[in-house]
C-alpha atoms as a PDB file:
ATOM      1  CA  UNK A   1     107.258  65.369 119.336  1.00  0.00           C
ATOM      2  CA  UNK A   2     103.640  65.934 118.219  1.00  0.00           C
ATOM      3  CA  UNK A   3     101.904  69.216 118.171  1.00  0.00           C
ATOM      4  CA  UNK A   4      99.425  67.986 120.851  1.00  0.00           C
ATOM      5  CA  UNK A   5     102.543  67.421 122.825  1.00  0.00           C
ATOM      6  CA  UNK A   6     103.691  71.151 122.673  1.00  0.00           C
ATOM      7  CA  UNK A   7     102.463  73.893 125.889  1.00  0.00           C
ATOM      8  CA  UNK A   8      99.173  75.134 124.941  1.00  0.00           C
ATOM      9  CA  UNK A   9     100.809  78.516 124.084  1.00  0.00           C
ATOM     10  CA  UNK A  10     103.513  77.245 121.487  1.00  0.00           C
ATOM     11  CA  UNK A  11     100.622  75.631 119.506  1.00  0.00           C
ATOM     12  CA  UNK A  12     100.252  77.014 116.202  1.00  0.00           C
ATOM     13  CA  UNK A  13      96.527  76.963 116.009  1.00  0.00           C
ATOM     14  CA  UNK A  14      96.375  78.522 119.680  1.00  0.00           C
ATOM     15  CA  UNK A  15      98.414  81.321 118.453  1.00  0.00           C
ATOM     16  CA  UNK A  16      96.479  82.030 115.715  1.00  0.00           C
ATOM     17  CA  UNK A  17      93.241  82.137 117.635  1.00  0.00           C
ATOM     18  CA  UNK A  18      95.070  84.234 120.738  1.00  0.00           C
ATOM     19  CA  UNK A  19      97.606  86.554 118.801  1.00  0.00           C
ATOM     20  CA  UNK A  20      95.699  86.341 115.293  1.00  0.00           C
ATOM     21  CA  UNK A  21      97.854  84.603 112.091  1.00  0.00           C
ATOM     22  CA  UNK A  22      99.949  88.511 111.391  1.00  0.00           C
ATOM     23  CA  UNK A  23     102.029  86.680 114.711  1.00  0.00           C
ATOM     24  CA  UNK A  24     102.467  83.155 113.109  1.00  0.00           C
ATOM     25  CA  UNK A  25     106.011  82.222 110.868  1.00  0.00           C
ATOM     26  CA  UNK A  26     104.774  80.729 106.926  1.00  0.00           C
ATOM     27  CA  UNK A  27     105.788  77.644 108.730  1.00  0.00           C
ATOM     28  CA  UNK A  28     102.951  77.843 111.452  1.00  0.00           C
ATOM     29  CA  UNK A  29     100.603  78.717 109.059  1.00  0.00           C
ATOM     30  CA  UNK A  30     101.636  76.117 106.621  1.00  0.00           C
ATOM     31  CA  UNK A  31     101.369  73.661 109.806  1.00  0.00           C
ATOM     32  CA  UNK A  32      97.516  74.892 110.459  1.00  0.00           C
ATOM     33  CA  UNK A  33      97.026  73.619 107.040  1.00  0.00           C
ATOM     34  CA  UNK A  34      98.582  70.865 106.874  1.00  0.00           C
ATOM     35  CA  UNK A  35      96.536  69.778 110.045  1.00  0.00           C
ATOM     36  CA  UNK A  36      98.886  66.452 110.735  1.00  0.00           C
ATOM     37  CA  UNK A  37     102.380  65.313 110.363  1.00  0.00           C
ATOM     38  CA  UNK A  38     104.536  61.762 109.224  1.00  0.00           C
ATOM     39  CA  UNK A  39     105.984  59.803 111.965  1.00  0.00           C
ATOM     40  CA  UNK A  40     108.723  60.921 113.766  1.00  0.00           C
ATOM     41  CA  UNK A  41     107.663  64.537 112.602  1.00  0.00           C
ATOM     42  CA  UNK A  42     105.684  67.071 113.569  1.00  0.00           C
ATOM     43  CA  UNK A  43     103.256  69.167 111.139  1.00  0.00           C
ATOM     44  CA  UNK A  44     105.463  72.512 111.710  1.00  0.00           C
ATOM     45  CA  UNK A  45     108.852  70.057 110.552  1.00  0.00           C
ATOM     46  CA  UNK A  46     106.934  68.772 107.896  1.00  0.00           C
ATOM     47  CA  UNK A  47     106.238  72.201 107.009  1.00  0.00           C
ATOM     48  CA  UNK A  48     109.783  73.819 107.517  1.00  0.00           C
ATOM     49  CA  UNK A  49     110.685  70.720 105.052  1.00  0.00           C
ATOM     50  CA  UNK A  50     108.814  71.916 102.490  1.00  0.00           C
ATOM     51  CA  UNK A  51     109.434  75.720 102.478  1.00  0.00           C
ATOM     52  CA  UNK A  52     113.027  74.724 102.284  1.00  0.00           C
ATOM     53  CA  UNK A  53     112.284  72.213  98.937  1.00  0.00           C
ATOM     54  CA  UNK A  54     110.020  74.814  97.211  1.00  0.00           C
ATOM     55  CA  UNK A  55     111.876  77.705  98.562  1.00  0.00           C
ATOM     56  CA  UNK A  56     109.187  79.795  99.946  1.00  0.00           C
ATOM     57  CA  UNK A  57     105.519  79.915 100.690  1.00  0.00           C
ATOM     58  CA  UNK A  58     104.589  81.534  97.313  1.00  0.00           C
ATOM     59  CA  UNK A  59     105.866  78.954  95.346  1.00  0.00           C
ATOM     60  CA  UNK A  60     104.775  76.274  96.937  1.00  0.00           C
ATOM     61  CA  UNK A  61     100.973  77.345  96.579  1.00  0.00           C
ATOM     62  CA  UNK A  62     101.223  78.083  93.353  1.00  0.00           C
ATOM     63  CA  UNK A  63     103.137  74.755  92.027  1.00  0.00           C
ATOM     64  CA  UNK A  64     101.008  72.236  90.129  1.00  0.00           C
ATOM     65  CA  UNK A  65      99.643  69.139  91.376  1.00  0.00           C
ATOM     66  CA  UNK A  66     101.779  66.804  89.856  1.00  0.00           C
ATOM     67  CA  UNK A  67     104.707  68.569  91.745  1.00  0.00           C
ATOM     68  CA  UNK A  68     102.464  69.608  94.642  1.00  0.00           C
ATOM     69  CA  UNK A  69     101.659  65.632  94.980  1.00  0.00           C
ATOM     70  CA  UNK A  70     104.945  63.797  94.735  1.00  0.00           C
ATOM     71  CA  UNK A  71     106.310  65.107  98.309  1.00  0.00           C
ATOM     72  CA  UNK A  72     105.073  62.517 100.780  1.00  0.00           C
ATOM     73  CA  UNK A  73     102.627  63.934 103.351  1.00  0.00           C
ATOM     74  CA  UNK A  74     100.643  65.744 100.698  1.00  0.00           C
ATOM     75  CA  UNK A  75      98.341  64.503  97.978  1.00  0.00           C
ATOM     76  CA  UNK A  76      95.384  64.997  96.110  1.00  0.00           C
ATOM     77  CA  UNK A  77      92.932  65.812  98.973  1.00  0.00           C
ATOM     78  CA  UNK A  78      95.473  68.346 100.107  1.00  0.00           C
ATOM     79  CA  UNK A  79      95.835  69.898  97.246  1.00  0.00           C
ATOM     80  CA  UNK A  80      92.432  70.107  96.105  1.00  0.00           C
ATOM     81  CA  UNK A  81      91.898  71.751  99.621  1.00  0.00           C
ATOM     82  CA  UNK A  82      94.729  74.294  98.385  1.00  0.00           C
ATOM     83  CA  UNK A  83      93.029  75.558  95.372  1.00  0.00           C
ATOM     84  CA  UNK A  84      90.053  75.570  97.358  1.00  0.00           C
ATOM     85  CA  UNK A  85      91.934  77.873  99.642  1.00  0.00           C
ATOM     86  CA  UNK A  86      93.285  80.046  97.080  1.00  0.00           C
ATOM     87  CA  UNK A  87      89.940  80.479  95.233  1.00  0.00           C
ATOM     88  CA  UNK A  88      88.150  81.432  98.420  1.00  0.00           C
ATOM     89  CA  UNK A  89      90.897  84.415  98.583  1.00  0.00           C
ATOM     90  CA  UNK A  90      90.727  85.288  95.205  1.00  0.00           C
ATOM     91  CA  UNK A  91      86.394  85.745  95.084  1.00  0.00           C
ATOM     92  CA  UNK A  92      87.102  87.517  98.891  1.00  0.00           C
ATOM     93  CA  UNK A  93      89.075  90.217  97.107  1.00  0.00           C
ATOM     94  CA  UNK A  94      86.629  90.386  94.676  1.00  0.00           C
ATOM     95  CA  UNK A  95      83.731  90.766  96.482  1.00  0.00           C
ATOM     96  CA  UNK A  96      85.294  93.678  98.510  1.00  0.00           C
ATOM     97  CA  UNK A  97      86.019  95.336  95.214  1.00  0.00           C
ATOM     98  CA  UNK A  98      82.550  94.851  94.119  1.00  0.00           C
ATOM     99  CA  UNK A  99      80.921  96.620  97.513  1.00  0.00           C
ATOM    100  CA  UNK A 100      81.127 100.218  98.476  1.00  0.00           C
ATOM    101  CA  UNK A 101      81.501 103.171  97.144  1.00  0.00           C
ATOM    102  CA  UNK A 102      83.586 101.977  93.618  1.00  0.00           C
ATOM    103  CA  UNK A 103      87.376 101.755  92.887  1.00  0.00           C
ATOM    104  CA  UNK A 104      88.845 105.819  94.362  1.00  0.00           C
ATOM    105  CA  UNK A 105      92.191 104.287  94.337  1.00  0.00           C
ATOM    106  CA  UNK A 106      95.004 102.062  92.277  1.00  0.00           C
ATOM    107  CA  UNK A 107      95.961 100.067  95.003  1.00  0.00           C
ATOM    108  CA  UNK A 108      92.509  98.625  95.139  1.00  0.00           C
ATOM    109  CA  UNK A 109      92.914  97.449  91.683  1.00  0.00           C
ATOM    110  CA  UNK A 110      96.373  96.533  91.983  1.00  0.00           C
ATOM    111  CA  UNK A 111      95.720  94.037  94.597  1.00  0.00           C
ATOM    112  CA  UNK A 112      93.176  92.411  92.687  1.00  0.00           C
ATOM    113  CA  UNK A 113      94.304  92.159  89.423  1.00  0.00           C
ATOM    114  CA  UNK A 114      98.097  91.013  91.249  1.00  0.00           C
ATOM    115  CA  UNK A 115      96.173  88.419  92.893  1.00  0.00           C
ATOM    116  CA  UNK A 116      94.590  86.932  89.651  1.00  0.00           C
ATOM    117  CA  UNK A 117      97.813  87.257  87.261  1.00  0.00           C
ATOM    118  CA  UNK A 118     100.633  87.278  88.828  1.00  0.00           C
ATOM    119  CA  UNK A 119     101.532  83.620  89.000  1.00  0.00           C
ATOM    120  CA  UNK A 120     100.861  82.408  85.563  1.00  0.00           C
ATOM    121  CA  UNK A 121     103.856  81.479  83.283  1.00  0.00           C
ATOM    122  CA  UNK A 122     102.494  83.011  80.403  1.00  0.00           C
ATOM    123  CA  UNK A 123     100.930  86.567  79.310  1.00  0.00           C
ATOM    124  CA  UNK A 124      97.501  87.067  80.318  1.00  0.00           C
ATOM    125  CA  UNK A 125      95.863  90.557  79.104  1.00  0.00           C
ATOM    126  CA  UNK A 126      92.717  91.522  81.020  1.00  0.00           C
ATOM    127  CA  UNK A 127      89.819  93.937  81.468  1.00  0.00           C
ATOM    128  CA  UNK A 128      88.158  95.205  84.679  1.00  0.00           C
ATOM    129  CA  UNK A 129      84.884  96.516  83.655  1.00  0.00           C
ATOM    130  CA  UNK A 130      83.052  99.433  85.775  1.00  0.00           C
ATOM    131  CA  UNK A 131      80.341 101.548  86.057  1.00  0.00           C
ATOM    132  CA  UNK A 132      79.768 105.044  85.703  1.00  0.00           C
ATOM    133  CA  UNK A 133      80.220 105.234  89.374  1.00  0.00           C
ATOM    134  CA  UNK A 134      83.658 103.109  89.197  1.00  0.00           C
ATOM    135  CA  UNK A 135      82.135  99.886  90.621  1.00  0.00           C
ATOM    136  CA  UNK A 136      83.169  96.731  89.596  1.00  0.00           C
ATOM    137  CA  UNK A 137      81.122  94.752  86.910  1.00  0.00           C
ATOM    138  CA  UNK A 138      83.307  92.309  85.823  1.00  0.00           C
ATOM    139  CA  UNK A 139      86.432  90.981  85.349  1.00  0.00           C
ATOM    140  CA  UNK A 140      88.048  88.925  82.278  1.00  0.00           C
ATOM    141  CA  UNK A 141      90.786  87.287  80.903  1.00  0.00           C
ATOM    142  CA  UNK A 142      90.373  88.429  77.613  1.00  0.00           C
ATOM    143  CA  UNK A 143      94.053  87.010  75.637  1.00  0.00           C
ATOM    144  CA  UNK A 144      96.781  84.183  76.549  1.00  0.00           C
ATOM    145  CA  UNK A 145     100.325  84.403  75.063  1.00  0.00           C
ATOM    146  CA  UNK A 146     103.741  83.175  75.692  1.00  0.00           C
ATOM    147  CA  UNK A 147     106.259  84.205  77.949  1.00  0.00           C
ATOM    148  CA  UNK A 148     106.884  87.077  75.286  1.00  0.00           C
ATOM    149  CA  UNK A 149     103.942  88.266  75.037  1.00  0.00           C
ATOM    150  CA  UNK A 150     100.599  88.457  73.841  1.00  0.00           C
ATOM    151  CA  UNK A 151      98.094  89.418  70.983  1.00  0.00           C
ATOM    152  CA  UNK A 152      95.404  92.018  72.141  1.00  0.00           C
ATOM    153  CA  UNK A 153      92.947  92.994  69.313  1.00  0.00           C
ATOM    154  CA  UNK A 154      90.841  96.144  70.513  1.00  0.00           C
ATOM    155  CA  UNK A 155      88.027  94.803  68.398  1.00  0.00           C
ATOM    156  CA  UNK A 156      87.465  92.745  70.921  1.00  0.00           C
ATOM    157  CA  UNK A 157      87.933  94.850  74.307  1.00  0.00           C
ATOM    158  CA  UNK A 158      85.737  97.338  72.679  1.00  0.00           C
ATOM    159  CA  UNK A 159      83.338  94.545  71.805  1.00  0.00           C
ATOM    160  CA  UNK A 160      83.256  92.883  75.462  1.00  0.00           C
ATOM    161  CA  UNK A 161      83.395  96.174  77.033  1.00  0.00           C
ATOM    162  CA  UNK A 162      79.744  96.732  75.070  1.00  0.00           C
ATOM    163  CA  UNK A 163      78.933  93.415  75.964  1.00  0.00           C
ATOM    164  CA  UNK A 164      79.275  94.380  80.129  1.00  0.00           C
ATOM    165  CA  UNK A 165      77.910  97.978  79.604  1.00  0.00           C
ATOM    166  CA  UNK A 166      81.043  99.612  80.784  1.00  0.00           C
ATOM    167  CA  UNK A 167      81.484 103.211  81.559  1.00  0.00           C
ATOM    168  CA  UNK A 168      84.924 102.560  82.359  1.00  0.00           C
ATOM    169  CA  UNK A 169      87.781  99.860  82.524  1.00  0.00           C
ATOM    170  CA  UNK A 170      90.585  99.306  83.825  1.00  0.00           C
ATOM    171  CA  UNK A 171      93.231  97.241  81.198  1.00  0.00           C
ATOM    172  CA  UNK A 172      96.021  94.455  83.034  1.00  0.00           C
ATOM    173  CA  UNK A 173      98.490  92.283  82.003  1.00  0.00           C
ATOM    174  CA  UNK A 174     100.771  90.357  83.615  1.00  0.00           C
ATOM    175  CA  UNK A 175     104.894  90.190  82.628  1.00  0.00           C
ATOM    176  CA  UNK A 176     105.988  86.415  83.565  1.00  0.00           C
ATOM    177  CA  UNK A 177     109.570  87.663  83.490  1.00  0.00           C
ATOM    178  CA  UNK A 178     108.436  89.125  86.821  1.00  0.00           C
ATOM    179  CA  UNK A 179     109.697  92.624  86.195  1.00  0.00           C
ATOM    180  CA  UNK A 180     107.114  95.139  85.914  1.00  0.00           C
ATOM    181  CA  UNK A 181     108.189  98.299  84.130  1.00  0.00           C
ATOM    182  CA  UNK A 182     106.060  98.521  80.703  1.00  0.00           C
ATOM    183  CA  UNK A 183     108.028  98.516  77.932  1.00  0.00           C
ATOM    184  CA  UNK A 184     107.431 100.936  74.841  1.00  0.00           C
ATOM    185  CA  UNK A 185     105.036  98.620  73.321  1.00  0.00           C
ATOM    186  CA  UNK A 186     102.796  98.002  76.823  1.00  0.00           C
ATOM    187  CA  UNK A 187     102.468 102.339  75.947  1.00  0.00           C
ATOM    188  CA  UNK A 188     101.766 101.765  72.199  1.00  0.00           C
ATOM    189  CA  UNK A 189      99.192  99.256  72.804  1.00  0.00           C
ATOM    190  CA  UNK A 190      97.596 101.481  75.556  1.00  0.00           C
ATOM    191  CA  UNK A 191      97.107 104.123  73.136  1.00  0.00           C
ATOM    192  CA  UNK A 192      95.076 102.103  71.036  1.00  0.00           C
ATOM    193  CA  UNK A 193      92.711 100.813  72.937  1.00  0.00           C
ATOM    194  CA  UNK A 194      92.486 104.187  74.766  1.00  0.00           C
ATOM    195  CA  UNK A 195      91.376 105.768  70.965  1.00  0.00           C
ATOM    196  CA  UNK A 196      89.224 102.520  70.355  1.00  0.00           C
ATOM    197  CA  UNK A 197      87.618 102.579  73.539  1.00  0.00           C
ATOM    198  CA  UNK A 198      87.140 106.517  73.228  1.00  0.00           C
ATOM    199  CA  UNK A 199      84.565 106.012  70.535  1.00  0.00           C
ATOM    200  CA  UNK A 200      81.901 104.371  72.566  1.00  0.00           C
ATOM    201  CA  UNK A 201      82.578 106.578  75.211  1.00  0.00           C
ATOM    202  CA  UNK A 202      84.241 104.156  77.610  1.00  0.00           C
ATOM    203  CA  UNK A 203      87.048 105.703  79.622  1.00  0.00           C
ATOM    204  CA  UNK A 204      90.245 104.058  80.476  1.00  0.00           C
ATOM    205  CA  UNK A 205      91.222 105.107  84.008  1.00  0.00           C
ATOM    206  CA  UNK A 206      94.385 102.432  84.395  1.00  0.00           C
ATOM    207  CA  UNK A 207      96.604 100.259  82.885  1.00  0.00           C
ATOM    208  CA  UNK A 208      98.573  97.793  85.327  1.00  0.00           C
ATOM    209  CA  UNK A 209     101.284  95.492  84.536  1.00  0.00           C
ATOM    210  CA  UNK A 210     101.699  92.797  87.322  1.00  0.00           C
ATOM    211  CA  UNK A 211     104.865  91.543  87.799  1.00  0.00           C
ATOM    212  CA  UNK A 212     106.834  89.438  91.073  1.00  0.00           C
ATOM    213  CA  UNK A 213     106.055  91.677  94.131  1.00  0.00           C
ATOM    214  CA  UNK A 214     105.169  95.068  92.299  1.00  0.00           C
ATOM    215  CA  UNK A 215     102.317  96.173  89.846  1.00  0.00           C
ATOM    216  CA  UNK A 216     102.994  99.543  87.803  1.00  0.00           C
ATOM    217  CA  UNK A 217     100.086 101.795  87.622  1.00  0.00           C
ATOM    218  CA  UNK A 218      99.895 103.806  84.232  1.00  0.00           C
ATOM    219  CA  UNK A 219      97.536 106.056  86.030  1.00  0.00           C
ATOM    220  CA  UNK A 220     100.024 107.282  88.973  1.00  0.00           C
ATOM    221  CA  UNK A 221     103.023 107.361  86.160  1.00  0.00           C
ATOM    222  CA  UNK A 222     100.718 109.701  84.397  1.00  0.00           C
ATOM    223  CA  UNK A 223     100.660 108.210  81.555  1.00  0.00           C
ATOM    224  CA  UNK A 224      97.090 108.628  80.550  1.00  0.00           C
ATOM    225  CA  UNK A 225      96.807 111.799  80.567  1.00  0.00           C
END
């Protein structure tokens, strides 16, 4: 039966709008997106359907088109409307790191720089640039890897951190493995840069590794002390 079909108060999109989407299953929400769906099926089947090929909602935003674009229902519009989607949440996280009063606590960082790494099947090392006042400049991806690991030359985070007239930064790097505790070398490598970045008086306040579901903070291990 089709959507339009349902009581008013079963409707997805009604939910949404009356109980706000915190009430609605992945499946709803997929549904809203999906807008329409095949014959025979509804957009929330279509949607339960597809949660149970990709296995959850995480993965199936995050596969690539080519994937994304072989299940029937979908396609390139849809996908492109995706991304779209996922951007949009991305510069929204962003932006509400760049206003106020600056970064006063990991967890803003940690849901930032989660939301940028985490998904990637390779290392990514980054940089968060601030101010003096611990607002957000910028943000880079400075170095890509392998699933191993990756090369990080503090020439070149001392350089770009010049380059963005940083007071402080905040290093990242994501572990594709998706377990998050730093290993031995994550320490080694954040002594260096500390000592690098030391010399032109830019302060490293936090190191986070991003893994699947958690993101270690150097700064509440105390590890940059």
């Amino acid at each position: 039966m089709s959507i339009r079909h349902w009581p008013i108060h079963e409707r997805p999109r009604e939910r949404l709008l009356n109980s706000g989407p915190q009430q609605l299953s992945d499946a709803e929400l997929l549904a809203i997106f999906l807008r329409t769906g095949l014959p025979g099926k509804s957009a929330v089947d279509l949607a339960r359907e597809l949660l149970t090929e990709f296995g959850n909602l995480r993965v199936l935003l995050t596969t690539d088109r080519a994937s994304f674009c072989r299940i029937k229902g979908l396609g390139s519009a849809k996908y492109a409307l995706l991304q779209a989607v996922l951007e949009m949440g991305r510069r929204h996280l962003w932006q509400t790191l760049q206003q106020g009063d600056g970064i006063t606590d990991p967890a803003q960082a940690k849901q930032y720089v989660s939301a940028r790494l985490r998904d990637y099947p390779h290392e990514v090392f980054a940089c968060l640039y601030l101010d003096n006042r611990h607002r957000c400049l910028q943000f880079e991806e400075l170095f890509r890897g392998t699933i191993h690991g990756a090369s990080v030359h503090p020439r070149e985070v001392v350089k770009q951190a010049l380059r963005h007239n940083a007071a402080a930064i905040i290093l990242a790097h994501n572990h594709p493995s998706g377990v998050a505790n730093p290993s031995q070398a994550d320490r080694d490598l954040t002594d260096r840069l500390k000592a690098a970045l030391a010399l032109v008086d830019v302060r490293v306040l936090d190191h986070l590794v991003v893994g699947d579901g958690e993101c270690v903070s150097f700064a509440e291990r105390g590890w940059l002390v």
